[in-house]
C-alpha atoms as a PDB file:
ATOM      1  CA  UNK A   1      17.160 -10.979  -4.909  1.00  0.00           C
ATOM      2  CA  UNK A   2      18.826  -8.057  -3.438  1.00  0.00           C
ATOM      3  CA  UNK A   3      16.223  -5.892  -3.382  1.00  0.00           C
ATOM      4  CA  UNK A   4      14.223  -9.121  -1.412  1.00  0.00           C
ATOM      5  CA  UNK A   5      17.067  -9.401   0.830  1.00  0.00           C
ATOM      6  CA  UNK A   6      17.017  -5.911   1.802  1.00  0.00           C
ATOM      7  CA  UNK A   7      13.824  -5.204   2.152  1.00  0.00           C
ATOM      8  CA  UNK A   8      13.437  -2.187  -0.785  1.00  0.00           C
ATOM      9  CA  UNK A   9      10.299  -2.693  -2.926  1.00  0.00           C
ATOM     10  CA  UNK A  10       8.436  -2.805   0.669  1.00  0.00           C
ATOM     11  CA  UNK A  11      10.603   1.220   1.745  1.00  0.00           C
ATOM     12  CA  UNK A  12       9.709   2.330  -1.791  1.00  0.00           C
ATOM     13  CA  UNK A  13       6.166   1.358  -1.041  1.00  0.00           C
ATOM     14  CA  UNK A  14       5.973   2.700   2.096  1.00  0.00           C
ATOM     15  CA  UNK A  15       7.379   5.737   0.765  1.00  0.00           C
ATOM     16  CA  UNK A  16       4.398   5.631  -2.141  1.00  0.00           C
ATOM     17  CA  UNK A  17       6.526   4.558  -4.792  1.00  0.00           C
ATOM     18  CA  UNK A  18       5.236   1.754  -6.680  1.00  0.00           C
ATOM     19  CA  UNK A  19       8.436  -0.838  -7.764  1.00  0.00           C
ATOM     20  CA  UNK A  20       7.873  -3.423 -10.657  1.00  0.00           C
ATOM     21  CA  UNK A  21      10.522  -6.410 -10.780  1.00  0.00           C
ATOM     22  CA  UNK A  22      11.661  -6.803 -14.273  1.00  0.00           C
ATOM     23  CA  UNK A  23      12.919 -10.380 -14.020  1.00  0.00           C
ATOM     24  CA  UNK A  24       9.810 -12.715 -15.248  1.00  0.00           C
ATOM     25  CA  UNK A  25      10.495 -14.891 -11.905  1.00  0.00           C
ATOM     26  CA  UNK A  26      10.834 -12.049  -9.569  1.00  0.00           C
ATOM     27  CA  UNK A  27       7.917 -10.361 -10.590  1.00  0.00           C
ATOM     28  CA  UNK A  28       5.923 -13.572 -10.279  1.00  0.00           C
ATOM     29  CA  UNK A  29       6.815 -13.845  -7.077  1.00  0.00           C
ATOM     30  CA  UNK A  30       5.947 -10.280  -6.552  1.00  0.00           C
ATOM     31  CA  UNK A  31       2.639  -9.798  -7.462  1.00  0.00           C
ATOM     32  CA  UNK A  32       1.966 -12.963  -5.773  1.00  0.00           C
ATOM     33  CA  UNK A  33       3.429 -11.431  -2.640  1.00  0.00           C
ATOM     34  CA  UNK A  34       5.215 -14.655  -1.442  1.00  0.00           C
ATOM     35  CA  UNK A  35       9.212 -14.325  -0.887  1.00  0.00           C
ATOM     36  CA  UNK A  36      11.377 -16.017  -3.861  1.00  0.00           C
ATOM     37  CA  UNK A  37      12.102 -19.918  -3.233  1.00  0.00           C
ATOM     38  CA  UNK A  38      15.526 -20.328  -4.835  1.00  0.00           C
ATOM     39  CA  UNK A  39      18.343 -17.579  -5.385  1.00  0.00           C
ATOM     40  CA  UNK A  40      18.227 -18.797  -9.215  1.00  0.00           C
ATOM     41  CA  UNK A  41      14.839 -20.095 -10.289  1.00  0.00           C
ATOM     42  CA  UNK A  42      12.384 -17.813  -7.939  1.00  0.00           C
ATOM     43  CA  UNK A  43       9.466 -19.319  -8.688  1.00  0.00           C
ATOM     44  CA  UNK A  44      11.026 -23.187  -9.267  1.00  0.00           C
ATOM     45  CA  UNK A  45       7.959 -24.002  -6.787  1.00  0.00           C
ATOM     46  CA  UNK A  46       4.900 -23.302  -9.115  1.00  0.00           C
ATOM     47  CA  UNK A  47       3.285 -25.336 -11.494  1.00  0.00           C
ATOM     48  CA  UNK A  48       2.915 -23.233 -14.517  1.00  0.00           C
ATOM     49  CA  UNK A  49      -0.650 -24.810 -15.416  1.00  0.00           C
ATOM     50  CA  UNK A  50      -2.086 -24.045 -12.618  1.00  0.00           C
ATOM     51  CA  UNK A  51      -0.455 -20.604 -11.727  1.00  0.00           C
ATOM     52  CA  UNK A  52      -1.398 -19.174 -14.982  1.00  0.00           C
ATOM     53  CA  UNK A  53      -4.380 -17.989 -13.762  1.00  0.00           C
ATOM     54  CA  UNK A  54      -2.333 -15.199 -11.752  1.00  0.00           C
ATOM     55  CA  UNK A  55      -1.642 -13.629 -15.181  1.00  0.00           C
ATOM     56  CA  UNK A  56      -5.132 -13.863 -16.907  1.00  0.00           C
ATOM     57  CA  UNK A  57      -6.719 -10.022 -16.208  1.00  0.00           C
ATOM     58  CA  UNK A  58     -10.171 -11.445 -14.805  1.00  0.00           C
ATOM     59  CA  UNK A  59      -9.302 -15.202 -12.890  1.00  0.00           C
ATOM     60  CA  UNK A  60     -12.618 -16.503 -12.801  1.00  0.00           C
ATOM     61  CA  UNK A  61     -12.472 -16.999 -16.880  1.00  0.00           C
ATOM     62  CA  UNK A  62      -9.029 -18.111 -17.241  1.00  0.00           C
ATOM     63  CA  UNK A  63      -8.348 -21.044 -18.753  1.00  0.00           C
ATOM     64  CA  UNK A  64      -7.963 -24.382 -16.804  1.00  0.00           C
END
């Protein structure tokens, strides 16, 4: 959340540096490029059926 809050995986970009999250949640909401929804449960939003897609290498043949 800090990192979020202060704005460092987008500087680190900027500066061509490419910054993973490590928390599950986080990097949900980071490779989904959408801000977190709750300080504990980031991604308390999504419905895990039909987000699961996001994770599947080629989308158009994942399940569901």
């Amino acid at each position: 959340m800090v990192s979020e809050e202060i704005g460092l995986n987008a500087h680190l970009e900027a500066a061509g540096i490419e910054a993973a999250e490590t928390d599950l949640g986080e990097h949900i909401i980071q490779i989904r490029n959408e801000p977190p929804s709750h300080i504990i449960a980031p991604v308390i939003h999504l419905n895990k059926e039909r987000d699961r897609r996001g994770f599947h290498p080629h989308p158009s043949r994942a399940p569901g």
